[in-house]
Each structure stands twice: as structure tokens, then as C-alpha cells.
N, C-alpha and C. Protein backbone atom coordinates (compact mmCIF):
# COMPACT_ATOMS: atom_id res chain seq x y z
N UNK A 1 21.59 54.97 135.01
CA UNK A 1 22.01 53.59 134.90
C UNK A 1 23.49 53.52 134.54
N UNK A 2 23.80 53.34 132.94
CA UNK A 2 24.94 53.59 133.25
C UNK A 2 25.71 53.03 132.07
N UNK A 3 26.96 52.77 131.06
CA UNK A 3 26.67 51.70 130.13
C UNK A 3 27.35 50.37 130.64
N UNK A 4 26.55 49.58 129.74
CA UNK A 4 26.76 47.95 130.57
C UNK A 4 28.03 47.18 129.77
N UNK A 5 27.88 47.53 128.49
CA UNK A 5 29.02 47.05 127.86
C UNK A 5 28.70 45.56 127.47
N UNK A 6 29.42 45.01 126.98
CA UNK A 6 29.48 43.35 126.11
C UNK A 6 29.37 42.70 127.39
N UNK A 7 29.50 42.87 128.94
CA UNK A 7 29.37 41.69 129.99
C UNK A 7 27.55 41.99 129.83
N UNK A 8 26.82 42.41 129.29
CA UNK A 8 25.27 42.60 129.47
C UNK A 8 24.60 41.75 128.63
N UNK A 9 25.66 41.67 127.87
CA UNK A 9 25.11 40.42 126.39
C UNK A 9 24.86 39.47 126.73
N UNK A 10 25.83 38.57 127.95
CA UNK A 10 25.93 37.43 127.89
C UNK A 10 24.52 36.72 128.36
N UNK A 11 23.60 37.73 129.00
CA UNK A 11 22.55 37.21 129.84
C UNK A 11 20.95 37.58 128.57
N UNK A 12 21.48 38.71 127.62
CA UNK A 12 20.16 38.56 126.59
C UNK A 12 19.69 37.27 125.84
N UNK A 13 18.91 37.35 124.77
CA UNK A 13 18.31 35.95 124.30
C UNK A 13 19.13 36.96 123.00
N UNK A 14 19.44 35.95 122.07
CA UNK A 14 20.04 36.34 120.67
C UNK A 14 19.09 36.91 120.02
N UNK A 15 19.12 38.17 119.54
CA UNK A 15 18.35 38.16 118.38
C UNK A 15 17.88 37.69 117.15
N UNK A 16 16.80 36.91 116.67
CA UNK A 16 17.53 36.33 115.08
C UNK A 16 16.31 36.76 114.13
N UNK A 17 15.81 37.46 113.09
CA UNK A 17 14.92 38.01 112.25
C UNK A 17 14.12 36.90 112.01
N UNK A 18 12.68 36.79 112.47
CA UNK A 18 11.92 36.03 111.95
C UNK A 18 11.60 35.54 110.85
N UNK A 19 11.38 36.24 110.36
CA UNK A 19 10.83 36.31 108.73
C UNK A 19 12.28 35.77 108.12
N UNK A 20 13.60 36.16 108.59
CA UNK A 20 15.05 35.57 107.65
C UNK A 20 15.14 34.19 108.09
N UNK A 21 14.35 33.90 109.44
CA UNK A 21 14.51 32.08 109.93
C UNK A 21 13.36 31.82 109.20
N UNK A 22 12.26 31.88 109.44
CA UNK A 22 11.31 31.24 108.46
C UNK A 22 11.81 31.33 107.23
N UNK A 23 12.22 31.63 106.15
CA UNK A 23 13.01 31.62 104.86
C UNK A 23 14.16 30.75 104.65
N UNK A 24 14.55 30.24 105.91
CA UNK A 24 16.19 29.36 105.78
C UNK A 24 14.99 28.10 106.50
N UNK A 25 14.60 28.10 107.46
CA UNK A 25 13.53 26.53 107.52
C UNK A 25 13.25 25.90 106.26
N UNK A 26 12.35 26.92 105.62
CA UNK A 26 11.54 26.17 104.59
C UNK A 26 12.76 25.70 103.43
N UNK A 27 13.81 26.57 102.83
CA UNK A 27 14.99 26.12 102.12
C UNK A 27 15.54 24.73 102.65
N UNK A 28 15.91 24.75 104.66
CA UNK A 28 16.11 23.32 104.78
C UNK A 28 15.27 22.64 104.42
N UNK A 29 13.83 22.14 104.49
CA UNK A 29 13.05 21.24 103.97
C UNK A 29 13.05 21.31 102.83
N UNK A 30 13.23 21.98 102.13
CA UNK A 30 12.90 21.51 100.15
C UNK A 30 14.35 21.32 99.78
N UNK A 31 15.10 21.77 100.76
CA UNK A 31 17.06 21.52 99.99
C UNK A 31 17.20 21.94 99.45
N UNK A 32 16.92 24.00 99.03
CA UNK A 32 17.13 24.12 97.52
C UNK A 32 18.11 25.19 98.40
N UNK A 33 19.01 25.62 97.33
CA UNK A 33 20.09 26.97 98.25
C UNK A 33 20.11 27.48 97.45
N UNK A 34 19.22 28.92 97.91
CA UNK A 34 19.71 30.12 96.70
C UNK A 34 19.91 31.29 97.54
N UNK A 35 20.35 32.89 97.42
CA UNK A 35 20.88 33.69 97.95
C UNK A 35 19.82 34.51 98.67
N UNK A 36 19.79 34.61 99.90
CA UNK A 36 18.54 35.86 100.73
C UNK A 36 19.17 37.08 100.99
N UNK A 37 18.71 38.19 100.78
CA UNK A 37 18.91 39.36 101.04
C UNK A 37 18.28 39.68 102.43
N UNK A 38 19.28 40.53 102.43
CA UNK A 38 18.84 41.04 104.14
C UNK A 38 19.77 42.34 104.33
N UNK A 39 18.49 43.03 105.10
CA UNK A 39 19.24 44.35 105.48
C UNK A 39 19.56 44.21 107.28
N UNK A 40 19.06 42.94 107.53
CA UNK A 40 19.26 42.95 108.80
C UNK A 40 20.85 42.87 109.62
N UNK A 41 21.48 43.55 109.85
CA UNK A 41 22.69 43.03 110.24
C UNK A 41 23.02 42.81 111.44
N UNK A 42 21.99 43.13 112.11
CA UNK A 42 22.08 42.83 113.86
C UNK A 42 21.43 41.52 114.48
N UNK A 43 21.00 41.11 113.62
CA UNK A 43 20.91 39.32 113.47
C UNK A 43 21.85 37.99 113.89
N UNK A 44 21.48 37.26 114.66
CA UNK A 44 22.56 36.53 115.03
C UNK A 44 22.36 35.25 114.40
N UNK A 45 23.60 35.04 113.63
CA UNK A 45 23.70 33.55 112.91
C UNK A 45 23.49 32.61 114.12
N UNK A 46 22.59 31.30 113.55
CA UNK A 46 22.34 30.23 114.05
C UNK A 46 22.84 28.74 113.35
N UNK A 47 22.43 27.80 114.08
CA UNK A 47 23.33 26.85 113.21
C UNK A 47 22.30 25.91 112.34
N UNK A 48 20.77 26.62 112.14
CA UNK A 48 20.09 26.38 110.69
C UNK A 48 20.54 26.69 109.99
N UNK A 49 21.29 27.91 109.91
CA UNK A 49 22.01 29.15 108.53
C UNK A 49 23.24 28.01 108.05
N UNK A 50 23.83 27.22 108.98
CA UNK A 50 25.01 26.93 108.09
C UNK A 50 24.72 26.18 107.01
N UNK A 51 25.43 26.87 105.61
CA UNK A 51 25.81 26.07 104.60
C UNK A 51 24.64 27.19 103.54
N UNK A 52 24.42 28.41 104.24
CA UNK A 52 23.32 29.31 103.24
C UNK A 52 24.34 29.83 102.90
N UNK A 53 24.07 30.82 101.93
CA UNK A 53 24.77 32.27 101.38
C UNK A 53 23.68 33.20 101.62
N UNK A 54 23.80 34.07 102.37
CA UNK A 54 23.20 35.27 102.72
C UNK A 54 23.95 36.89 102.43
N UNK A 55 23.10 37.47 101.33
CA UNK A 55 23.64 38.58 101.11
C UNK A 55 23.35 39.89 102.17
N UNK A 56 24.27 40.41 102.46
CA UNK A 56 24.03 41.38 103.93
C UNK A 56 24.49 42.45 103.34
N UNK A 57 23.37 43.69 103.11
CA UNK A 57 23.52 45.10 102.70
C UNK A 57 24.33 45.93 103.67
N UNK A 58 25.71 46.69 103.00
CA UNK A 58 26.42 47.07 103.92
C UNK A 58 26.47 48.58 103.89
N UNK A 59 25.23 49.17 103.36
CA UNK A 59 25.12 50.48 103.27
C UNK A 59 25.05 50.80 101.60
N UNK A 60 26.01 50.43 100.92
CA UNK A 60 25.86 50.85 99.63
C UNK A 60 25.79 49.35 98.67
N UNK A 61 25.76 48.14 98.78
CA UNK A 61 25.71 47.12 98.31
C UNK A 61 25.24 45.80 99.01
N UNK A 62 24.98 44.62 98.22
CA UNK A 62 24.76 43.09 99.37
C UNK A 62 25.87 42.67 99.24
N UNK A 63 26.86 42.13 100.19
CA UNK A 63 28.03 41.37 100.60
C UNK A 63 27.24 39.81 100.42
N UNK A 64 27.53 38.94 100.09
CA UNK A 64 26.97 37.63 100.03
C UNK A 64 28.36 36.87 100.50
N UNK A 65 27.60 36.62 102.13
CA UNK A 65 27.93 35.85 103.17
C UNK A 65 27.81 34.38 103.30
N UNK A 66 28.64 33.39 102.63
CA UNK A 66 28.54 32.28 103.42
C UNK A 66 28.76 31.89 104.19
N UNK A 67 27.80 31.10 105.48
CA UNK A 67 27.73 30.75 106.68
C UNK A 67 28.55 29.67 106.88
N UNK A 68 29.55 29.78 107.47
CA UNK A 68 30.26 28.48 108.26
C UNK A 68 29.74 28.20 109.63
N UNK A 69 29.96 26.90 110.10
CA UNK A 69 29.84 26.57 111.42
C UNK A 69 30.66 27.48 112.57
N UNK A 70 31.63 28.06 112.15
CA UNK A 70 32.40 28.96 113.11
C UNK A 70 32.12 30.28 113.16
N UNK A 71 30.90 30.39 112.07
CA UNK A 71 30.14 32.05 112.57
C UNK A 71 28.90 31.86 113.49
N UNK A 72 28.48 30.88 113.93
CA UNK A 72 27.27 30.45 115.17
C UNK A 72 27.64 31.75 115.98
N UNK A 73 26.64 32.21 116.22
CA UNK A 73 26.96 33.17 117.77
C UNK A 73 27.59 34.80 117.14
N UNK A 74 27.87 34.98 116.06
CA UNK A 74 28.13 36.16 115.74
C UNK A 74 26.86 36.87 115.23
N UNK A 75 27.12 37.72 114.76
CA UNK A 75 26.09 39.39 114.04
C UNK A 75 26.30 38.90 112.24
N UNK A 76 25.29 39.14 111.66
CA UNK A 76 25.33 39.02 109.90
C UNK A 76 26.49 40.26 109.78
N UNK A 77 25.68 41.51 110.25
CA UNK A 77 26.57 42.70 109.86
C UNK A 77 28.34 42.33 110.37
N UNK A 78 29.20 41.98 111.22
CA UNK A 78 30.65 41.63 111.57
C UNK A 78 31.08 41.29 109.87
N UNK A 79 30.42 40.17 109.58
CA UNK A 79 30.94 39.78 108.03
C UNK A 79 30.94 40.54 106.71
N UNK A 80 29.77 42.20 106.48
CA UNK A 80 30.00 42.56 105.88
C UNK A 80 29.99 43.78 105.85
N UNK A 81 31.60 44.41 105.62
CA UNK A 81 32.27 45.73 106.02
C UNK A 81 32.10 46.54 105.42
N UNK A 82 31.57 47.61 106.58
CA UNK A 82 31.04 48.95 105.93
C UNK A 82 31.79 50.06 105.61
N UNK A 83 33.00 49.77 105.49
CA UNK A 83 34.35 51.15 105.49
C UNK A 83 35.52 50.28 104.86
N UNK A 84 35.59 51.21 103.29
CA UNK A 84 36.93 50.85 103.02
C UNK A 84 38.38 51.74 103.43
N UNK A 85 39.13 50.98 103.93
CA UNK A 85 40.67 51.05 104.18
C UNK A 85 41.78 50.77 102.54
N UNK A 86 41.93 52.43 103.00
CA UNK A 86 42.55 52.58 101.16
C UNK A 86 44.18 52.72 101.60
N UNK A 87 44.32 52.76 103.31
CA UNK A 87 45.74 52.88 103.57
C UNK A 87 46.14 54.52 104.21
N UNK A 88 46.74 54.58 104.67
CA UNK A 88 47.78 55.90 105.33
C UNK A 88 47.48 56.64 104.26
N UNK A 89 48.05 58.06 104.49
CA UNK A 89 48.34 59.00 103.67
C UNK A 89 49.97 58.83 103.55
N UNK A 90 50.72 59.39 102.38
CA UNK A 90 52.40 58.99 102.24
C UNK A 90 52.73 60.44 103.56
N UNK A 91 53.58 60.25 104.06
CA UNK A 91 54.70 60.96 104.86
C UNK A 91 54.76 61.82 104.15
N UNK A 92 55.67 61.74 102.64
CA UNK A 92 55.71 63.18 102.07
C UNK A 92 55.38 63.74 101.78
N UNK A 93 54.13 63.64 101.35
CA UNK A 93 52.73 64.33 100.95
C UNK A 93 52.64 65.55 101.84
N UNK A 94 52.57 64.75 103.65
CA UNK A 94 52.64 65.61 104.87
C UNK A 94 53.55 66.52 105.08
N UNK A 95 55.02 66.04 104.36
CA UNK A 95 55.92 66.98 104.97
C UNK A 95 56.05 68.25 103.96
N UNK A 96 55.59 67.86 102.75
CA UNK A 96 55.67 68.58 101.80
C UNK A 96 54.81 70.03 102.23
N UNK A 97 53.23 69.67 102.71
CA UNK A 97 52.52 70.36 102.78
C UNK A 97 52.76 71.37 103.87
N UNK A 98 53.67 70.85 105.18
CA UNK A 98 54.60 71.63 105.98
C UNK A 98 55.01 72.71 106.00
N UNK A 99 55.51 72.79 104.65
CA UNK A 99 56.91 74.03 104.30
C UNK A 99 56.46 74.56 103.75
């Protein structure tokens, strides 16, 4: 076959965790907002989620994600990053180790 790449997406149905939509339904009907955990990160925000805080396990912790209207259509996991960036190594460090 072959790989299809992000033009293959456009024609799937979104994924969205059952059990994490049934949990944000019933919160809309009673109006109460408190924080859901989820290890799901391949989940696609919908526009029930806006206005939750959803904590999204990013390997070693929950990131607690609040949903805006301008994350519709993305992944839980995009919002919470699994690799910290501590920066370059210094130049001289490198050149030092050189000689």
C-alpha cells in the first residue's frame, strides 16, 4: 500500500473516547465543571468539550487542558507536551571538548 499521510485524514470519522464524551454530556446537563483525567490523547476535541478543563497525561504527569473553541478539530495529546526543550548545548563547551 503505501503511507497515506495527513491527505487520508480528511476522509476518516474523528475519533472521540466514549466513555470521556459520556462524562462531559452528563457535566453539560448538571453544569457542574470539575477536572477529567484522561490518558487518551488521540482523541479529538469536540465542541461539547468547550469551556471543560481536561487533564491529559503526558507520559510522566496530567497537563490540565482548557478547551477553547479554537481547539475543535485538534488531538487532546497536541496540547500536552511530551519533551522538554532545555535549549542548545553552549558552542564552547563543543569547542572546548575539540582540543
Amino acid at each position: 500500500m503505501g503511507y497515506k499521510g495527513k491527505w487520508n485524514e480528511r476522509f476518516k470519522n474523528p475519533y472521540v473516547n466514549e466513555k470521556l464524551l459520556k462524562k462531559i454530556r452528563k457535566m453539560n446537563e448538571t453544569g457542574e465543571r470539575k477536572v477529567i483525567k484522561t490518558w487518551d490523547r488521540a482523541c479529538t476535541i469536540t465542541e461539547e468539550m468547550v469551556g471543560h478543563t481536561i487533564a491529559v497525561y503526558n507520559g510522566m504527569k496530567f497537563i490540565p487542558v482548557y478547551i477553547q473553541p479554537e481547539m475543535v478539530g485538534h488531538k487532546l495529546g497536541e496540547f500536552s507536551l511530551t519533551r522538554t526543550f532545555r535549549g542548545h548545548p553552549d558552542k564552547s563547551a563543543k569547542a572546548v571538548k575539540k582540543k
